[in-house]
Protein backbone atom coordinates (compact mmCIF):
# COMPACT_ATOMS: atom_id res chain seq x y z
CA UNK A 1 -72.07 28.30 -12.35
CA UNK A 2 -72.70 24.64 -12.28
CA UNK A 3 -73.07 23.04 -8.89
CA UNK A 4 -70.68 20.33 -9.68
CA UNK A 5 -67.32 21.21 -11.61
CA UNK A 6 -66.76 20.49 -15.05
CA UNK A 7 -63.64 18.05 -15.48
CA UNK A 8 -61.07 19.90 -17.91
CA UNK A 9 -60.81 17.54 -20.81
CA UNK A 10 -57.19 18.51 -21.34
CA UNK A 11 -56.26 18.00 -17.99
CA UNK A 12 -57.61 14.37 -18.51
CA UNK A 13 -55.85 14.27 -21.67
CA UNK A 14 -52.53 15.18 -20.11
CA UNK A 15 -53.38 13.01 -17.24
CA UNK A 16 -53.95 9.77 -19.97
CA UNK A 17 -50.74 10.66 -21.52
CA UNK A 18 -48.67 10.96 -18.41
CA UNK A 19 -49.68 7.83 -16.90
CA UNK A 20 -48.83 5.92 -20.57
CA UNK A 21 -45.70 7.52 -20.61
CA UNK A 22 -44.66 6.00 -16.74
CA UNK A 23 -46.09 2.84 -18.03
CA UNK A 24 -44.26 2.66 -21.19
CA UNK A 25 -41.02 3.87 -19.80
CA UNK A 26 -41.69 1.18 -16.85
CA UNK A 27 -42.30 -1.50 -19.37
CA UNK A 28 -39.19 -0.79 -21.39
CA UNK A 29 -36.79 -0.33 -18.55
CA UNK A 30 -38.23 -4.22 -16.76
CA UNK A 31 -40.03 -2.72 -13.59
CA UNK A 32 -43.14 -3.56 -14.62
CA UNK A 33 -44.72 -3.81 -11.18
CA UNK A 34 -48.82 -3.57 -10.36
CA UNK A 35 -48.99 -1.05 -8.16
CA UNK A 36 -52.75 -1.13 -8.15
CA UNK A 37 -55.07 -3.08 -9.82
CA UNK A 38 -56.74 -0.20 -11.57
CA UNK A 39 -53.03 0.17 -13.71
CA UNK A 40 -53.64 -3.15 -15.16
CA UNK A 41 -56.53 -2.25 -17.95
CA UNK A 42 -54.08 0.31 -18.78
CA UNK A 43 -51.06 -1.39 -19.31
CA UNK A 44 -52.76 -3.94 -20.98
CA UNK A 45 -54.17 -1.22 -23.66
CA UNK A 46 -50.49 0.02 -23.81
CA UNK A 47 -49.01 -3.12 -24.60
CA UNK A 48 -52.16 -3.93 -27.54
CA UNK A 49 -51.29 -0.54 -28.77
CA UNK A 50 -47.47 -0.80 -29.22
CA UNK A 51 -48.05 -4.70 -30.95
CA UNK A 52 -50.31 -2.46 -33.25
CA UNK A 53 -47.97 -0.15 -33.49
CA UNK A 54 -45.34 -2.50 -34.55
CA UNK A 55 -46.82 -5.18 -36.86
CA UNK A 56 -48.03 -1.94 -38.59
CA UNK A 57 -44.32 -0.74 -38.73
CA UNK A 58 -43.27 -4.24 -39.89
CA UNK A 59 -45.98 -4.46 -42.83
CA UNK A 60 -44.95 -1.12 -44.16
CA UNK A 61 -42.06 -2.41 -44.52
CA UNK A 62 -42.46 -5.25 -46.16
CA UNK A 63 -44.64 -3.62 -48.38
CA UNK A 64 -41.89 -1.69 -49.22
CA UNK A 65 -38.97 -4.53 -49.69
CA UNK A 66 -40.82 -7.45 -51.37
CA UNK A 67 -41.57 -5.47 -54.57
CA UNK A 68 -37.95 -4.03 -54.62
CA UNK A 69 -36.51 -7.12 -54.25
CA UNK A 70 -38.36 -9.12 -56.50
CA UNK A 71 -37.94 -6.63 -59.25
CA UNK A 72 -34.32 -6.81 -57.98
CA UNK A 73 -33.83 -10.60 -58.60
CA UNK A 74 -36.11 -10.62 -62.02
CA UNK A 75 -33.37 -8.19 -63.40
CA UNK A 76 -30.76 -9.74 -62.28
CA UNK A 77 -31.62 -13.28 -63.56
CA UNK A 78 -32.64 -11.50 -66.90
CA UNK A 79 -28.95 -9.85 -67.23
CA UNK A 80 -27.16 -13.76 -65.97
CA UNK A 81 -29.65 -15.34 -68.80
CA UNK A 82 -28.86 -12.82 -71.15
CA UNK A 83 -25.22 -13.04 -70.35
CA UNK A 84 -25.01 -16.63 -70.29
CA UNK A 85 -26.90 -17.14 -74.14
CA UNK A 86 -24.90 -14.31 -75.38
CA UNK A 87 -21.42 -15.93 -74.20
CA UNK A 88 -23.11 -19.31 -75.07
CA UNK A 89 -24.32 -18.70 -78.76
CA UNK A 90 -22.54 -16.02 -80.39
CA UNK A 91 -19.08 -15.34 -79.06
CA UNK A 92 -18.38 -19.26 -78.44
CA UNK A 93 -19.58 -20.09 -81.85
CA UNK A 94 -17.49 -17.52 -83.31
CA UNK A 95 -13.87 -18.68 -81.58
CA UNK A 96 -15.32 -22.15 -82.44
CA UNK A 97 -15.59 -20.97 -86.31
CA UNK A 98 -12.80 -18.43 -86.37
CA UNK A 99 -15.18 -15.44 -87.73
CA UNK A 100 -15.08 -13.09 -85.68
CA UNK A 101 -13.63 -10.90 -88.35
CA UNK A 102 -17.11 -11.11 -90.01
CA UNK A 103 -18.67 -10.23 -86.87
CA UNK A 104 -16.76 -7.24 -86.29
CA UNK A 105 -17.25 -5.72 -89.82
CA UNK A 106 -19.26 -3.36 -90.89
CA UNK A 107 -22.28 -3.48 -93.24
CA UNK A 108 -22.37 -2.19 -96.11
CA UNK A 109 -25.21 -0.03 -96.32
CA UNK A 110 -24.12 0.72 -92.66
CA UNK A 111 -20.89 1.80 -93.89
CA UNK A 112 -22.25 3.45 -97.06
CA UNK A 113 -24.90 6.11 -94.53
CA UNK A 114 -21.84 6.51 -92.37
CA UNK A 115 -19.82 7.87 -94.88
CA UNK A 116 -23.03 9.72 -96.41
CA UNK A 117 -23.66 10.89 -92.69
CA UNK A 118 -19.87 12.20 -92.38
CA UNK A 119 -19.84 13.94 -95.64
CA UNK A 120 -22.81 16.02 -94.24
CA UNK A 121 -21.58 17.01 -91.17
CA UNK A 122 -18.48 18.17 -92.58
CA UNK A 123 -21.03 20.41 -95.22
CA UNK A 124 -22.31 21.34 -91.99
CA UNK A 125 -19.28 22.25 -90.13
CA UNK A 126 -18.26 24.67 -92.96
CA UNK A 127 -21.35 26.21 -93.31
CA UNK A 128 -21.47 27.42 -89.37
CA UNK A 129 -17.97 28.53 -90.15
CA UNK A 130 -19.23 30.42 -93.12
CA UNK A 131 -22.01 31.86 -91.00
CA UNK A 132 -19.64 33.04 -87.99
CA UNK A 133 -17.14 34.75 -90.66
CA UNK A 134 -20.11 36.53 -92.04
CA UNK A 135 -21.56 37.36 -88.86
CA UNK A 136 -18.58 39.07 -88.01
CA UNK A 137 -16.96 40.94 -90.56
């Protein structure tokens, strides 16, 4: 057995944590008084540690909202631009020149795989029908 006794490191632990937790709830509630001058250090480390604690909680989230919001605004002056030329130079040119007619029609090789599209899915239809009325019977 040692002639002096061994400090328990937990008990200092504890002891560290309970006399930050007085301080902090005496800083947040305004009776910030100096009881003794060997407080002072401490609170002084408490308040460097909570401006730490909250220009690190600030950056984060800045880091978080700048991007966001600059991709936010890029889109959304891409969409007005795009808005703007497409009202600008193709549906005010057309009212302007009365084609809209032309426009709105259809290709005609459009038109023509269309039609050649429908024909086959029809095929198609009538063959799964074929299939099921085999399948049972």
């Amino acid at each position: 057995m040692p002639l002096f006794p061994i400090p328990d490191r937990m008990s200092q632990i504890e002891r560290l944590k309970m006399v930050r937790i007085q301080m902090f709830n005496q800083l947040l509630t305004g009776l910030n008084y100096e009881e003794s001058p060997q407080e002072l250090p401490e609170q002084i480390k408490l308040h460097k540690y909570l401006c730490q604690c909250y220009f690190e909680y600030i950056r984060k989230i800045v880091r978080d909202f700048v991007p966001k919001r600059i991709s936010h605004k890029m889109i959304n002056s891409f969409i007005k631009d795009l808005d703007k030329r497409l009202n600008e130079e193709i549906f005010q040119t057309c009212l302007r020149e009365e084609n809209i007619g032309e426009i709105l029609s259809e290709h005609e090789s459009i038109e023509k795989n269309r039609k050649d599209i429908e024909i086959k899915l029809g095929a198609i239809k009538s063959a799964i029908k074929t299939m099921v009325d085999i399948q049972y019977f």
